[in-house]
PDB file of N, CA and C in Angstrom:
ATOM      1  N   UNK A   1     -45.500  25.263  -5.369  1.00  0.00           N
ATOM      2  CA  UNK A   1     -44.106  25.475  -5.713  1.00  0.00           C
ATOM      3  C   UNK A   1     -43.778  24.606  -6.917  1.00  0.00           C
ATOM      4  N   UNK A   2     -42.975  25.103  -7.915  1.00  0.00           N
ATOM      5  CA  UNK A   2     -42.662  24.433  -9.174  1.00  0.00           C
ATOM      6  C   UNK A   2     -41.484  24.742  -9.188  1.00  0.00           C
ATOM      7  N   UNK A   3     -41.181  23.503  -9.976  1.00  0.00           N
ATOM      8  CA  UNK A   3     -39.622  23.488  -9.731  1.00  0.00           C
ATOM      9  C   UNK A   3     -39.004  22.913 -11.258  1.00  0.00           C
ATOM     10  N   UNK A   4     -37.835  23.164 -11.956  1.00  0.00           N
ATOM     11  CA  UNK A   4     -37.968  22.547 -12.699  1.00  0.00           C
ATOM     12  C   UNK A   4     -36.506  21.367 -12.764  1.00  0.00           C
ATOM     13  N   UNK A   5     -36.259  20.902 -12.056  1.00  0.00           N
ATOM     14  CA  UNK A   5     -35.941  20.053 -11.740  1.00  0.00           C
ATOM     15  C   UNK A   5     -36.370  18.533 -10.939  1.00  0.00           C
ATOM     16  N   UNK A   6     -35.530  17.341 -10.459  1.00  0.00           N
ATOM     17  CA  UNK A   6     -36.117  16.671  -9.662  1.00  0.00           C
ATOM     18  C   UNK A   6     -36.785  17.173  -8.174  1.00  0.00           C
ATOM     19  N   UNK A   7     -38.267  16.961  -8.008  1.00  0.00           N
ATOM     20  CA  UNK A   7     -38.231  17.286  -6.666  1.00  0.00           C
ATOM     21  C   UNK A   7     -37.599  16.717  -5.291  1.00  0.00           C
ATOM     22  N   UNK A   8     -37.231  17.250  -3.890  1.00  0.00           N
ATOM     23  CA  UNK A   8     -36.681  16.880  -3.592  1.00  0.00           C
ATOM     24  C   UNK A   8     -36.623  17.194  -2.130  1.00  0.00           C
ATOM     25  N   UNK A   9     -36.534  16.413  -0.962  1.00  0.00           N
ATOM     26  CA  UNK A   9     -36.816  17.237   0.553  1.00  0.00           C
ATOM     27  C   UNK A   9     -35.679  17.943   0.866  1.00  0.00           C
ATOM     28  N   UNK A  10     -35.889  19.237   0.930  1.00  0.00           N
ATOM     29  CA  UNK A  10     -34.644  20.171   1.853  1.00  0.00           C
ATOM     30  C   UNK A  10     -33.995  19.205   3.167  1.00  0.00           C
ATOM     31  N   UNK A  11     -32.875  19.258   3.521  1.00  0.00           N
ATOM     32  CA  UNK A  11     -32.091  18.886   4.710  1.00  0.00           C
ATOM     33  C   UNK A  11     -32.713  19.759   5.871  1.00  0.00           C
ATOM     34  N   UNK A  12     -33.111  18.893   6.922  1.00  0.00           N
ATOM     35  CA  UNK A  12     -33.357  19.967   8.080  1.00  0.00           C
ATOM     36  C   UNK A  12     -32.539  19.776   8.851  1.00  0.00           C
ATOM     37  N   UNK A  13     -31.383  19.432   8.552  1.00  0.00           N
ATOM     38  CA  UNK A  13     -30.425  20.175   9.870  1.00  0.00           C
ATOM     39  C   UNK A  13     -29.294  20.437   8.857  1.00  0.00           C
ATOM     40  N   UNK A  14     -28.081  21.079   9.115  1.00  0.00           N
ATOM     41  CA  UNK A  14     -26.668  21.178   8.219  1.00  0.00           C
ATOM     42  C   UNK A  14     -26.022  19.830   8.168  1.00  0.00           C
ATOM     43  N   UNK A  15     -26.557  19.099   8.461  1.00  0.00           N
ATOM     44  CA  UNK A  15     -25.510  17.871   8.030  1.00  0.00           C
ATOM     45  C   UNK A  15     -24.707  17.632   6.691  1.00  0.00           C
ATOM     46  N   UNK A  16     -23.849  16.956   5.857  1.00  0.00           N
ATOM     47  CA  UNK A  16     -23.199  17.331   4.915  1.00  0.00           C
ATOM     48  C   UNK A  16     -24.446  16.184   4.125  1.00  0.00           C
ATOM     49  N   UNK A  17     -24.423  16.877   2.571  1.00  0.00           N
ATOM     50  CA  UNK A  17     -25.075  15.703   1.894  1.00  0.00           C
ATOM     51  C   UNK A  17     -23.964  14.998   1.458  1.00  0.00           C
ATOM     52  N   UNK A  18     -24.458  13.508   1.090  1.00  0.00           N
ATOM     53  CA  UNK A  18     -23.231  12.660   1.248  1.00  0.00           C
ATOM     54  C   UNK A  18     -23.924  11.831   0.352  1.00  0.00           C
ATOM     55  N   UNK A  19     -24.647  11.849  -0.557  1.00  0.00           N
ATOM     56  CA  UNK A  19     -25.549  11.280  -1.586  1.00  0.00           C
ATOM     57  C   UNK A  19     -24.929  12.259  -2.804  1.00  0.00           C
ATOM     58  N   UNK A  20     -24.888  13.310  -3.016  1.00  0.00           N
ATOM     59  CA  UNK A  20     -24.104  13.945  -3.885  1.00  0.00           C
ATOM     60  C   UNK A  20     -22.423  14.765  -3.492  1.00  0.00           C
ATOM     61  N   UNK A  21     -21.585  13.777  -2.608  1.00  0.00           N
ATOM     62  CA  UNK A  21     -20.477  14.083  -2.842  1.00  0.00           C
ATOM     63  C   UNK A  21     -19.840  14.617  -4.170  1.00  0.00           C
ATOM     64  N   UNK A  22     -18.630  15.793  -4.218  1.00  0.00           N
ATOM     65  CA  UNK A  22     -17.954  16.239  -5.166  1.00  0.00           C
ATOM     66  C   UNK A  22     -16.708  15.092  -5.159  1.00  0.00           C
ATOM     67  N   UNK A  23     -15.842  14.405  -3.993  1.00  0.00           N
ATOM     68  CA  UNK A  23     -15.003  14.149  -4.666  1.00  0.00           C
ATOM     69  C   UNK A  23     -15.248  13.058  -4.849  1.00  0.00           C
ATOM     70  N   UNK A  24     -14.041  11.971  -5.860  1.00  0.00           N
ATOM     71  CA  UNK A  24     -14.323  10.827  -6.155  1.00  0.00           C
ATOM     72  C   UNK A  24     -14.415   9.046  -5.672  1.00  0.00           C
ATOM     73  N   UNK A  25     -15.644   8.210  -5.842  1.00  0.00           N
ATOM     74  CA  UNK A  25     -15.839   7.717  -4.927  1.00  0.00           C
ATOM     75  C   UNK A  25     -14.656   6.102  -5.296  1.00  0.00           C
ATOM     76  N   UNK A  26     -14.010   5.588  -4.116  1.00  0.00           N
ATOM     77  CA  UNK A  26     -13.337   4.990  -4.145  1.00  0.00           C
ATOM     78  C   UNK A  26     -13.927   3.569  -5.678  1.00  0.00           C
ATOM     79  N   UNK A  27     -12.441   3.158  -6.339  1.00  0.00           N
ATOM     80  CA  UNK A  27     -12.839   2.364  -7.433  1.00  0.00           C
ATOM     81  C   UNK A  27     -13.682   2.962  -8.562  1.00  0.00           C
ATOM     82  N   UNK A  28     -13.483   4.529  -8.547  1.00  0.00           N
ATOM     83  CA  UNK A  28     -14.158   5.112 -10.186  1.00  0.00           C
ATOM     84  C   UNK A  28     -13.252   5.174 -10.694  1.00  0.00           C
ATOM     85  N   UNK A  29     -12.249   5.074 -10.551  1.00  0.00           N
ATOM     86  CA  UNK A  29     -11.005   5.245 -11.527  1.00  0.00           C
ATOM     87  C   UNK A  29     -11.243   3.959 -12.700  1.00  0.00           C
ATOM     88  N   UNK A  30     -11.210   2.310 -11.870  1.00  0.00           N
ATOM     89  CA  UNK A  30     -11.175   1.779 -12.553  1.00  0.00           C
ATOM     90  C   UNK A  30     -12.417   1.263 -13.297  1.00  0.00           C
ATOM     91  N   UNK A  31     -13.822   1.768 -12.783  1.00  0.00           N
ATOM     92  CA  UNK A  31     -14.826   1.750 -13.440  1.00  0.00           C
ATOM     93  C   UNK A  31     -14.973   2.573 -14.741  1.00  0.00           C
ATOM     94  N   UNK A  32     -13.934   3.607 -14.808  1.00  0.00           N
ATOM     95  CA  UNK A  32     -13.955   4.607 -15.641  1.00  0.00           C
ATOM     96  C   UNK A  32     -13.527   3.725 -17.348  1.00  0.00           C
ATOM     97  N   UNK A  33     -14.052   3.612 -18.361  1.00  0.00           N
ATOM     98  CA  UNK A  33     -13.758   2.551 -19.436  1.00  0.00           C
ATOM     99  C   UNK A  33     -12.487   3.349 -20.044  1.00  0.00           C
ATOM    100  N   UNK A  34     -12.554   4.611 -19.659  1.00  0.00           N
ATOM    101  CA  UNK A  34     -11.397   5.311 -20.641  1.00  0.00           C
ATOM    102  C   UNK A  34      -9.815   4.991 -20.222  1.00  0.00           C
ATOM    103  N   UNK A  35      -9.873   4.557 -18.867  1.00  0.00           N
ATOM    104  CA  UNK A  35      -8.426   4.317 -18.673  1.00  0.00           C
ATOM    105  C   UNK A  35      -8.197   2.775 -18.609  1.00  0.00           C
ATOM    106  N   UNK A  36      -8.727   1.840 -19.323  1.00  0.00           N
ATOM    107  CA  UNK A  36      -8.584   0.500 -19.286  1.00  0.00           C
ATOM    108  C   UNK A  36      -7.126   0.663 -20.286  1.00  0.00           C
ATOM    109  N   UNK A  37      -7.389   0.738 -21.388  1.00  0.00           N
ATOM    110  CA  UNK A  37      -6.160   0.752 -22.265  1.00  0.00           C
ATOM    111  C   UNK A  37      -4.859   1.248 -21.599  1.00  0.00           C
ATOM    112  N   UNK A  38      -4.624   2.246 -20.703  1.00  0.00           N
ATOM    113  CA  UNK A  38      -3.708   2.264 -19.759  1.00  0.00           C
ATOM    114  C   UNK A  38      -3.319   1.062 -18.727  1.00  0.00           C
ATOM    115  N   UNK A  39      -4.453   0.596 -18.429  1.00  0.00           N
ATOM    116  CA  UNK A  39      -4.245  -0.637 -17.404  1.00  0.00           C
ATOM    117  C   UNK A  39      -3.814  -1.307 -18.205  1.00  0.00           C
ATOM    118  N   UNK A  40      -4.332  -1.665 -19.108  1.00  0.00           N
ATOM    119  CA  UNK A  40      -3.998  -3.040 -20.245  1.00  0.00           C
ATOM    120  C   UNK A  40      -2.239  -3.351 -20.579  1.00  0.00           C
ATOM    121  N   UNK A  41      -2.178  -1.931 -20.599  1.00  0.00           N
ATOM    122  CA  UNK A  41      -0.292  -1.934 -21.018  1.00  0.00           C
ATOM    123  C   UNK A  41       0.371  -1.945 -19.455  1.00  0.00           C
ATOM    124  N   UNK A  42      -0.496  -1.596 -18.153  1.00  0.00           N
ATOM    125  CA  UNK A  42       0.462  -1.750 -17.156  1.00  0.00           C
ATOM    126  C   UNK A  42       0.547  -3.026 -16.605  1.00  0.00           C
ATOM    127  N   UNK A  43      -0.508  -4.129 -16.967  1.00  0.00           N
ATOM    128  CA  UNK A  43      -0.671  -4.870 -16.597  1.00  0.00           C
ATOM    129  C   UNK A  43       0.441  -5.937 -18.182  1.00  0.00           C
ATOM    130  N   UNK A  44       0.221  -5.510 -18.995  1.00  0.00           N
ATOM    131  CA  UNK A  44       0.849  -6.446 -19.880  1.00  0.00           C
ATOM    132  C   UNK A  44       2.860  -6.091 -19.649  1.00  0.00           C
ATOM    133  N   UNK A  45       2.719  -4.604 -19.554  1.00  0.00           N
ATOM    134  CA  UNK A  45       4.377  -4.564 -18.823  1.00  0.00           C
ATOM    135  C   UNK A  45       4.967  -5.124 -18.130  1.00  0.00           C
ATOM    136  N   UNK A  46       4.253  -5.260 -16.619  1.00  0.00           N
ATOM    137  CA  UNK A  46       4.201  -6.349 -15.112  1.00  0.00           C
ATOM    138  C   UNK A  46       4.247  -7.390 -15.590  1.00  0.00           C
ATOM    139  N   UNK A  47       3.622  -8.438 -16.788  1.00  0.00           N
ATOM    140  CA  UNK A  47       3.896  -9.723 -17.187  1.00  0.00           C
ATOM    141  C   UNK A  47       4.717 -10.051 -17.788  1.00  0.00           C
ATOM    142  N   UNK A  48       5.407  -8.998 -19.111  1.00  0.00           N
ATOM    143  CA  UNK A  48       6.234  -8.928 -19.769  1.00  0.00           C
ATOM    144  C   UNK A  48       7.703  -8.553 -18.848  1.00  0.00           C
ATOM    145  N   UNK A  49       7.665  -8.172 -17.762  1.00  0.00           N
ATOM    146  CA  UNK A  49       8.625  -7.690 -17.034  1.00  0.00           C
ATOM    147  C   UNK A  49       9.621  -9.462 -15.481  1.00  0.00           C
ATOM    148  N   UNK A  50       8.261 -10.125 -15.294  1.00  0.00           N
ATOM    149  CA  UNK A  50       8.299 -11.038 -15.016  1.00  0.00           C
ATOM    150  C   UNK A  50       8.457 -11.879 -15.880  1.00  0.00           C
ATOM    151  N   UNK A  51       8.086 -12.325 -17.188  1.00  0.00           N
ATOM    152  CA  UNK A  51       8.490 -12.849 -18.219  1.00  0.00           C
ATOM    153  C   UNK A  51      10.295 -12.814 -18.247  1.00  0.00           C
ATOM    154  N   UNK A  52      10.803 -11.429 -18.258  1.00  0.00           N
ATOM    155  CA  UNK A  52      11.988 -11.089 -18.355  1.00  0.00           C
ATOM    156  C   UNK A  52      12.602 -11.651 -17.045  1.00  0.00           C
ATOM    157  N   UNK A  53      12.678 -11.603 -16.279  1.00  0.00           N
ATOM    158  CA  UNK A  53      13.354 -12.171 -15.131  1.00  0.00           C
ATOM    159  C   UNK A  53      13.292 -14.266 -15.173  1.00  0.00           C
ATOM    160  N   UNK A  54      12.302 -14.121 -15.362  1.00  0.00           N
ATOM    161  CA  UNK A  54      12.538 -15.560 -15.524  1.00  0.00           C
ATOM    162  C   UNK A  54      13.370 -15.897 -16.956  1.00  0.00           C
ATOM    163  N   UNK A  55      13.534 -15.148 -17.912  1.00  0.00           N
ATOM    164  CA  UNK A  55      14.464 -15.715 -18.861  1.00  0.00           C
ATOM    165  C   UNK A  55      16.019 -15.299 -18.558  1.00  0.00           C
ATOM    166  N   UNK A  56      16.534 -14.232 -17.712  1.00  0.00           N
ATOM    167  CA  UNK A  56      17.332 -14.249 -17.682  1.00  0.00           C
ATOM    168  C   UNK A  56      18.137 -14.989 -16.351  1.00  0.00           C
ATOM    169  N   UNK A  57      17.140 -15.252 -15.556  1.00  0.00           N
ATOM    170  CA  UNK A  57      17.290 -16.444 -14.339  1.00  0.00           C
ATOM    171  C   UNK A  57      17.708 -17.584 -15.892  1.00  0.00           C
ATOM    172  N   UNK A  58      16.744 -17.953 -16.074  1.00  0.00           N
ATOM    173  CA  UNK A  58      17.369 -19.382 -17.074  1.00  0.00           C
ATOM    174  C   UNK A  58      18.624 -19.361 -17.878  1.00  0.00           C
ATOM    175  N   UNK A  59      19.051 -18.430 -18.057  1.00  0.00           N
ATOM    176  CA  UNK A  59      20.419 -17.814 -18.974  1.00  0.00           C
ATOM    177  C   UNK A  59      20.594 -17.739 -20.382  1.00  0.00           C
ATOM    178  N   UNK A  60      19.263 -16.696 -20.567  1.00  0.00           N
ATOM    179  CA  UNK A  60      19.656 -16.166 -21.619  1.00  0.00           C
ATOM    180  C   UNK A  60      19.656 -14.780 -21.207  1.00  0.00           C
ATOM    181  N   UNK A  61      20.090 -13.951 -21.698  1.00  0.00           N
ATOM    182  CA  UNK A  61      20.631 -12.760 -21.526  1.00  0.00           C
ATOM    183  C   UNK A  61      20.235 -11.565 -22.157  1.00  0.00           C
ATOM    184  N   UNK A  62      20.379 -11.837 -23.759  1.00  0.00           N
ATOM    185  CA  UNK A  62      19.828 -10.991 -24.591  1.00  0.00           C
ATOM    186  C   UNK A  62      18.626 -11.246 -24.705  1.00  0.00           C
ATOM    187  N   UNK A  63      18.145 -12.382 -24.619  1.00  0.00           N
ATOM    188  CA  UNK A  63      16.409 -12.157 -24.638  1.00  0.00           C
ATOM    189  C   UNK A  63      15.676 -11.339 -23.905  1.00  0.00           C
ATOM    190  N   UNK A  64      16.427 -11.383 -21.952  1.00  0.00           N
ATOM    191  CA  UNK A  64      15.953 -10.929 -21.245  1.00  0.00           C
ATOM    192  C   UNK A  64      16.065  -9.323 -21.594  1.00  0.00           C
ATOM    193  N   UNK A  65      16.835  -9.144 -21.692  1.00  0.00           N
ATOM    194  CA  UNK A  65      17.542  -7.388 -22.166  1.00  0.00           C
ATOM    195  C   UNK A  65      15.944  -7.137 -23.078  1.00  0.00           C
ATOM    196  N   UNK A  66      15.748  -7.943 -24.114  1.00  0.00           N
ATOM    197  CA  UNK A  66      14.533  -7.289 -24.995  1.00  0.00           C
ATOM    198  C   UNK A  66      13.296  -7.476 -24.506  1.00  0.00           C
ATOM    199  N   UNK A  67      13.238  -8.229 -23.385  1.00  0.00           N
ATOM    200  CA  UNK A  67      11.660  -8.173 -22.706  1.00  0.00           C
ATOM    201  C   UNK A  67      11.234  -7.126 -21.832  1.00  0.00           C
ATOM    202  N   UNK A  68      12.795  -7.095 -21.347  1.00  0.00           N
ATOM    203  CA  UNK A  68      12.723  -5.833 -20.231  1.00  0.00           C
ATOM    204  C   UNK A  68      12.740  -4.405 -21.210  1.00  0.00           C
ATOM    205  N   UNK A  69      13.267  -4.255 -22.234  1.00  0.00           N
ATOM    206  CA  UNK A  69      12.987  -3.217 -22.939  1.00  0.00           C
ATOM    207  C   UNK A  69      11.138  -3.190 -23.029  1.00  0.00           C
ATOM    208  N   UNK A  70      11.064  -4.170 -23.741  1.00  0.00           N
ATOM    209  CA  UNK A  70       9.786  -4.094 -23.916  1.00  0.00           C
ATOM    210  C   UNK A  70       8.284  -3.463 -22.812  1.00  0.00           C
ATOM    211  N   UNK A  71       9.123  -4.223 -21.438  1.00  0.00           N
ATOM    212  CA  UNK A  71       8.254  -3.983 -20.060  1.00  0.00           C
ATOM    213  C   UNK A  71       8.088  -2.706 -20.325  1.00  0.00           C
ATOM    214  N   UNK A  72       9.734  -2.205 -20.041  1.00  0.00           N
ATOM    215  CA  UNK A  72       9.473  -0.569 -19.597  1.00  0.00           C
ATOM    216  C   UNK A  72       8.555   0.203 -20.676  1.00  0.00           C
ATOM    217  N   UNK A  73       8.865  -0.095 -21.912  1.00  0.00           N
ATOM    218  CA  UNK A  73       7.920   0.761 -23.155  1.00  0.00           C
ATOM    219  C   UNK A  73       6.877   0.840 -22.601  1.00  0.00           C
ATOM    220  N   UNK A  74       6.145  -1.056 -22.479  1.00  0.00           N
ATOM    221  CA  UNK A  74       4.630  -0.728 -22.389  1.00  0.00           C
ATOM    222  C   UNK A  74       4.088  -0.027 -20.742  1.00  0.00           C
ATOM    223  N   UNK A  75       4.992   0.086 -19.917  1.00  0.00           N
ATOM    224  CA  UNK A  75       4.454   0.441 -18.455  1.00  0.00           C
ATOM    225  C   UNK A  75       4.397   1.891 -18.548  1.00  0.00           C
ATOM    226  N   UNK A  76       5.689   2.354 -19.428  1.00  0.00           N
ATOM    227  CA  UNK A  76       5.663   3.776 -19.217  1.00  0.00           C
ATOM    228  C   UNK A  76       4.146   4.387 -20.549  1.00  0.00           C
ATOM    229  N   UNK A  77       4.033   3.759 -21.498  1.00  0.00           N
ATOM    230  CA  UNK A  77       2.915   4.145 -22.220  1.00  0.00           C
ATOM    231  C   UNK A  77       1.520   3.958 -21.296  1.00  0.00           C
ATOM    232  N   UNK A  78       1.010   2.855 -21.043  1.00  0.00           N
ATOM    233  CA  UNK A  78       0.452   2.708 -19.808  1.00  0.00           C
ATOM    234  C   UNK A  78       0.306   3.917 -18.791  1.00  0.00           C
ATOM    235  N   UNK A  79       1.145   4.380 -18.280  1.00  0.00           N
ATOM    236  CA  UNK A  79       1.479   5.579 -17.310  1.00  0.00           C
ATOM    237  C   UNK A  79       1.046   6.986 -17.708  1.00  0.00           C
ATOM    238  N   UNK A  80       1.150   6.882 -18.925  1.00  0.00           N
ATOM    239  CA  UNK A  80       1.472   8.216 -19.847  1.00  0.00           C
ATOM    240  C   UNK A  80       0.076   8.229 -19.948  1.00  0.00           C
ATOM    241  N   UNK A  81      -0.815   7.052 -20.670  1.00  0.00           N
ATOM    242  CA  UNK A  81      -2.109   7.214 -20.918  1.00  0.00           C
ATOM    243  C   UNK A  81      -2.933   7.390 -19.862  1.00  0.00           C
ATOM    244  N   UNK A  82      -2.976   6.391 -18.801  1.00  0.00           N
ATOM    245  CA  UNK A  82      -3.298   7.189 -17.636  1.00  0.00           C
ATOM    246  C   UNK A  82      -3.585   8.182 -17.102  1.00  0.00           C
ATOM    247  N   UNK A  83      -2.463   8.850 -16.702  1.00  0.00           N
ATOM    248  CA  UNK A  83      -2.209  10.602 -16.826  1.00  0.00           C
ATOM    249  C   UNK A  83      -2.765  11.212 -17.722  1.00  0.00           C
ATOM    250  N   UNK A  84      -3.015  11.111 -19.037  1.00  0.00           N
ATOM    251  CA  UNK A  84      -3.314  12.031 -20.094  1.00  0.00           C
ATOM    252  C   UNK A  84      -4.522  11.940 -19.884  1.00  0.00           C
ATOM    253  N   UNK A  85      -5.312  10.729 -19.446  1.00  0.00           N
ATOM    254  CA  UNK A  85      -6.754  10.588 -19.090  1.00  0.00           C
ATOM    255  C   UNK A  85      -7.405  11.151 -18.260  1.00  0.00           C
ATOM    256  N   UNK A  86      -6.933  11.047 -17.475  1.00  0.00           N
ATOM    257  CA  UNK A  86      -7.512  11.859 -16.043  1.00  0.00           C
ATOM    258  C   UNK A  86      -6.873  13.669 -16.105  1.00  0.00           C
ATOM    259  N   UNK A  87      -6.024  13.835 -16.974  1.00  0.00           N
ATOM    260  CA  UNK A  87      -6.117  15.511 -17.165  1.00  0.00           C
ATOM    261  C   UNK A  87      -7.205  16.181 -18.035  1.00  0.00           C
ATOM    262  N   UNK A  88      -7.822  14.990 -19.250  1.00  0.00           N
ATOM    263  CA  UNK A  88      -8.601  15.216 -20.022  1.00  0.00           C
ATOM    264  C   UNK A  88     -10.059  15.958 -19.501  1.00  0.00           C
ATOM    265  N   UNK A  89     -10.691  16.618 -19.464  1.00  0.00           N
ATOM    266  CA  UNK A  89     -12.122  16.773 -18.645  1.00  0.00           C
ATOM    267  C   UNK A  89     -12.618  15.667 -19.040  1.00  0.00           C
ATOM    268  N   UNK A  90     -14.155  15.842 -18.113  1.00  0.00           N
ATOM    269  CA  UNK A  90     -14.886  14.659 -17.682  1.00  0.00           C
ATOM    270  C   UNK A  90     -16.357  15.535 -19.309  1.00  0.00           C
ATOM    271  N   UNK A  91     -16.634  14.182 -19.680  1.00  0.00           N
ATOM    272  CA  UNK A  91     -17.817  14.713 -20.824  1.00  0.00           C
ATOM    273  C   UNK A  91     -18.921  15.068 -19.920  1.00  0.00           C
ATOM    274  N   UNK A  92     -19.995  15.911 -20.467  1.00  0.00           N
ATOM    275  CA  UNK A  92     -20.733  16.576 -19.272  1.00  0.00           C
ATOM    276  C   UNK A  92     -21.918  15.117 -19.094  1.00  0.00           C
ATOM    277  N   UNK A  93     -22.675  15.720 -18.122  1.00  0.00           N
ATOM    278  CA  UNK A  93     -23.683  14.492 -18.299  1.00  0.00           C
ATOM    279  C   UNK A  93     -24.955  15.585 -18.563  1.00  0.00           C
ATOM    280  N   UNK A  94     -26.250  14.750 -19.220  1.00  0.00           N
ATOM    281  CA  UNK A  94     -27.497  15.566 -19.368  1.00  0.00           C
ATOM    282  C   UNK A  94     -27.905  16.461 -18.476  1.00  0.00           C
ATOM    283  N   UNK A  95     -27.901  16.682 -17.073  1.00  0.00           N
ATOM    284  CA  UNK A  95     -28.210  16.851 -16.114  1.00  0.00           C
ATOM    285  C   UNK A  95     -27.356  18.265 -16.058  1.00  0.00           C
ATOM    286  N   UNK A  96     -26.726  18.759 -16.397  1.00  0.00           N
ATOM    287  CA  UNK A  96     -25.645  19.669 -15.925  1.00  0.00           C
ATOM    288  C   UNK A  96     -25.379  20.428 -16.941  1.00  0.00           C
ATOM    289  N   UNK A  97     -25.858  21.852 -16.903  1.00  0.00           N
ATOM    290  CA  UNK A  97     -25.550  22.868 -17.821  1.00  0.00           C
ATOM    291  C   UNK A  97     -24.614  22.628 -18.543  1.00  0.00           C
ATOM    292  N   UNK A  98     -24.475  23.743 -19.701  1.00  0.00           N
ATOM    293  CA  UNK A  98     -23.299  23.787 -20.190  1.00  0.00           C
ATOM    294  C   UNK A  98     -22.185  25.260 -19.917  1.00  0.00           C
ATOM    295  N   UNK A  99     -21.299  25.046 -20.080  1.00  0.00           N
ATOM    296  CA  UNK A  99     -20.273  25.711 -19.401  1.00  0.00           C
ATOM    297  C   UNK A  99     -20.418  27.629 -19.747  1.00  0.00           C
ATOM    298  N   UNK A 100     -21.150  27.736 -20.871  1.00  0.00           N
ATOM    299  CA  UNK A 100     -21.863  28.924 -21.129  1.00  0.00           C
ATOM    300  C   UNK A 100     -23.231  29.479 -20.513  1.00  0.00           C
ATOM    301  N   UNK A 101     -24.004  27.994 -20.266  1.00  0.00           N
ATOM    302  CA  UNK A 101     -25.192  28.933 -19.974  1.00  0.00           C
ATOM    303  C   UNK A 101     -25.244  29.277 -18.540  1.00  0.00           C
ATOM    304  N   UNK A 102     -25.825  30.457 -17.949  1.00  0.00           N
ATOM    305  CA  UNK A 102     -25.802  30.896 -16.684  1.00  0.00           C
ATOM    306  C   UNK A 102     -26.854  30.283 -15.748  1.00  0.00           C
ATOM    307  N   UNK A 103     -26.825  29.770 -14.660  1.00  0.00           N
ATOM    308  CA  UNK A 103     -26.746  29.046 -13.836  1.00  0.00           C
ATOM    309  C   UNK A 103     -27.302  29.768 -12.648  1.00  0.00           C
ATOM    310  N   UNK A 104     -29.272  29.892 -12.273  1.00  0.00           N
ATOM    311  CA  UNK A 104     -29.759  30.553 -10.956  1.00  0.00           C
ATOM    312  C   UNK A 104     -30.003  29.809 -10.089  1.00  0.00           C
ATOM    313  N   UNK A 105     -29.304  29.775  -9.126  1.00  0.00           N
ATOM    314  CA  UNK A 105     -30.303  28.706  -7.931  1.00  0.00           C
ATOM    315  C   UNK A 105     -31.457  29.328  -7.503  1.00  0.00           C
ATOM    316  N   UNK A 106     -32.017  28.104  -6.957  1.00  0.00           N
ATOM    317  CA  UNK A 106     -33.394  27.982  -6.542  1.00  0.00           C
ATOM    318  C   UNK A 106     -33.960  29.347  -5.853  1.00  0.00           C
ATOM    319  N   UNK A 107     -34.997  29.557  -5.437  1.00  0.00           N
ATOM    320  CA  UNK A 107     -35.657  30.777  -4.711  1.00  0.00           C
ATOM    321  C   UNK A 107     -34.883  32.129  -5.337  1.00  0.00           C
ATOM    322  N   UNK A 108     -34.241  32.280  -6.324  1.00  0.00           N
ATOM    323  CA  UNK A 108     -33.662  33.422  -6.749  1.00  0.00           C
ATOM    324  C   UNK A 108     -34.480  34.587  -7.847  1.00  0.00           C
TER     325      UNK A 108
END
């Protein structure tokens, strides 16, 4: 038998394979490098946003007004990039056709 892929032992009973799950495995989000720059601004918002509370606890007022502007900008950009990331498709990997070519499984 030739195969042209990795070889590999058939399952002998139906159990689920669980070595190649489809959905995603907990903490790929943030392993993922493309949505750091999203974190970066949600995390710099959250500081900039606490920043703001402590200046207007101390009494200034208008400062606080422009930090908290600032928070919301960078949390909601943050948010936005996020989202735009994860709607983006995933780049293919070597392993996995391309979306044109047709696709026989095995024994066919």
């Amino acid at each position: 038998m030739t195969a042209e892929g990795p070889w590999e032992i058939p399952p002998l009973d139906d159990a689920p394979d669980i070595a190649r799950a489809t959905e995603p495995r907990p903490g790929i989000t943030l392993a993922d490098a493309r949505n750091w720059p999203g974190f970066v601004l949600l995390i710099i918002g959250g500081l900039v946003a606490v920043a703001a509370a402590v200046i207007g606890a101390v009494g200034f007022p208008g400062a606080a007004f422009i930090f908290a502007l600032v928070a919301m900008a960078a949390s909601l950009t943050g948010i936005a990039l996020v989202l735009v990331e994860r709607r983006r498709p995933q780049p293919r990997t070597p392993d996995q056709p391309a979306p044109w070519q047709p696709t026989v499984p095995p024994g066919a």
